[in-house]
Structure formats: structure tokens, C-alpha cells
Protein backbone atom coordinates (compact mmCIF):
# COMPACT_ATOMS: atom_id res chain seq x y z
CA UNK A 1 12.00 -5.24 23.07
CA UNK A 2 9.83 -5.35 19.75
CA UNK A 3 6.01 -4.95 20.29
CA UNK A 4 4.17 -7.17 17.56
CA UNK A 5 0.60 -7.20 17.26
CA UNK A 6 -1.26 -9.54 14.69
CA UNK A 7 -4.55 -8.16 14.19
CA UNK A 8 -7.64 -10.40 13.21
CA UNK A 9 -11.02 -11.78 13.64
CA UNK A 10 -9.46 -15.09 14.93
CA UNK A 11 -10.41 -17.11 11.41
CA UNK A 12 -7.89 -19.86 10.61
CA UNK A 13 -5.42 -17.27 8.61
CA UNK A 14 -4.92 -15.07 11.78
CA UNK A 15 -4.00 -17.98 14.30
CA UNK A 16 -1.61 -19.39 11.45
CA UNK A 17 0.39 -16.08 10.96
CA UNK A 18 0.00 -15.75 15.10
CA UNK A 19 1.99 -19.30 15.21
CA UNK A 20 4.53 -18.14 12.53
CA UNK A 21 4.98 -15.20 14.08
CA UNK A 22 6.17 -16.87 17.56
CA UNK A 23 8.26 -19.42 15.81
CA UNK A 24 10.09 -16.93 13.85
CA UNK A 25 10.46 -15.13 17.40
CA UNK A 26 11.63 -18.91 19.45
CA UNK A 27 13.78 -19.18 15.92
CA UNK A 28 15.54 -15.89 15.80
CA UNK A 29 16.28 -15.48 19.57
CA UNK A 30 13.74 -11.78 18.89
CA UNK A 31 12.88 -10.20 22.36
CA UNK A 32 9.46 -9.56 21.41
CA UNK A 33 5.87 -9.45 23.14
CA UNK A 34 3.45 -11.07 21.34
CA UNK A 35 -0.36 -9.96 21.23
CA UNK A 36 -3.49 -10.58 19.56
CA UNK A 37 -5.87 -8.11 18.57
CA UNK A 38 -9.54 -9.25 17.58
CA UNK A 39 -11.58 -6.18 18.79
CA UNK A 40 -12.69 -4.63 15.56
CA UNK A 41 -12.74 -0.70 16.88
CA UNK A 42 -9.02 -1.42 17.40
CA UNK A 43 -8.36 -3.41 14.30
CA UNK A 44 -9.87 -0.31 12.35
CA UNK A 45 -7.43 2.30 14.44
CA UNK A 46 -4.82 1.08 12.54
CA UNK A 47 -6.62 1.40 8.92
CA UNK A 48 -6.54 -2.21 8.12
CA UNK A 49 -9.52 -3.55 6.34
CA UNK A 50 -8.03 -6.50 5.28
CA UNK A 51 -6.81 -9.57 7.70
CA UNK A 52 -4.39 -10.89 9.15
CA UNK A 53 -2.51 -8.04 9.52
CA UNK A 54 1.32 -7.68 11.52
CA UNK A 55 2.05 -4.81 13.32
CA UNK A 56 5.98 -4.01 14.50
CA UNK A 57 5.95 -1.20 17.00
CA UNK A 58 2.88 0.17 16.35
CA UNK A 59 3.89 0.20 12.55
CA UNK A 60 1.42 -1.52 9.95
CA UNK A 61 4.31 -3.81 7.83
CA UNK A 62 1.80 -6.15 6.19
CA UNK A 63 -1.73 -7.01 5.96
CA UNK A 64 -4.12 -9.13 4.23
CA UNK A 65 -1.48 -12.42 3.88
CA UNK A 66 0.77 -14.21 5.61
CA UNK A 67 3.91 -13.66 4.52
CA UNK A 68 7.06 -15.75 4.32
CA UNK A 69 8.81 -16.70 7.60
CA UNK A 70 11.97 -15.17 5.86
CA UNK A 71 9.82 -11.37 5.44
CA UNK A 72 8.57 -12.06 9.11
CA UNK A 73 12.44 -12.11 10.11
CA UNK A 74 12.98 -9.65 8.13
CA UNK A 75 9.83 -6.79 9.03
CA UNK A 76 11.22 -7.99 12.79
CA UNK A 77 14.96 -6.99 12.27
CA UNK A 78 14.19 -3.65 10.45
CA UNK A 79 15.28 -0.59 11.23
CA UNK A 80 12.49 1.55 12.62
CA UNK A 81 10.31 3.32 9.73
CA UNK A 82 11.89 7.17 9.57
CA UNK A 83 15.58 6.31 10.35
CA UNK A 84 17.91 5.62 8.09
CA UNK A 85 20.71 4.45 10.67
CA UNK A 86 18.31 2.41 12.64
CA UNK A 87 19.02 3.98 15.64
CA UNK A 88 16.23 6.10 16.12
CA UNK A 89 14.92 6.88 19.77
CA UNK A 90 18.30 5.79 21.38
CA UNK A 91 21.27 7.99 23.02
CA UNK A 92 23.35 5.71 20.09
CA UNK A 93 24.75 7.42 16.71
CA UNK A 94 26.27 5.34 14.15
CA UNK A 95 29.06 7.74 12.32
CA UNK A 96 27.85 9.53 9.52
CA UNK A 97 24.03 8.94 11.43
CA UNK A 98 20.97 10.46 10.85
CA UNK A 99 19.82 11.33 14.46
């Protein structure tokens, strides 16, 4: 299951991309949780300044817009960041894999 986080102060921008988010999710049949961040200490943890940012397994994948619904799918269905056969962290090797 994905882990998305959209971080924000809760202005208009963040509770769009936090409904775009969740319909890409209902859309796309994505197992995902779904979680809001406003605190500002942990909003800075992850070295974003600017807002709303979108967070994919504790991996920063875009920040200060909302992007498309087609780059949400997209930053959703990716391979995690440091594995080129996408199976990273599983007992699973694709032939010719990485891991």
C-alpha cells in the first residue's frame, strides 16, 4: 500500500491537490492511505518551502503546484526512487533485475 502525504498550510491550493489526489486514488483503483500534513516543524522535515507539496512513500515528487491528474497517476504508479526494476524492498526479481 502507497503512503501519500500532501503537505500544506490548509490554503485553498492544498485542499484542491488533497481532492485530486483521492480521486486519482477512487479513479485508479491505488491502495493508498491518504494524509494531511499542516504542522509546519513537519512540513520543514521534508525540505519543502514551497506548498502544496505530494509526498509518495516518504519521497518528495512535487511541490509548490498541483500537478496534472495524469502526473498524479503517474508519481503514484512509479517505481520506487533507487530501483531501476521497481521491485525494490520485495523477495521479487524481475530477470535481468537490479536487486
Amino acid at each position: 500500500m502507497k503512503t501519500v502525504k500532501i503537505l500544506g498550510s490548509g490554503c485553498a491550493s492544498c485542499n484542491q491537490l488533497v481532492d485530486v489526489v483521492k480521486a486519482v486514488i477512487a479513479a485508479e483503483g491505488i491502495e493508498a492511505s491518504v494524509e494531511k500534513v499542516e504542522d509546519l516543524q513537519q512540513i520543514m522535515a521534508y525540505s519543502v518551502i514551497s506548498t502544496p507539496a505530494l509526498v509518495v512513500d516518504e519521497v518528495v515528487v512535487c511541490k509548490g503546484r498541483i500537478p496534472a491528474r495524469e502526473e498524479i497517476k503517474e508519481m503514484l504508479n512509479a517505481p520506487p526512487k533507487g530501483c531501476c526494476c521497481g521491485t525494490h524492498g520485495s523477495n521479487e526479481k524481475k530477470s535481468g533485475g537490479c536487486c
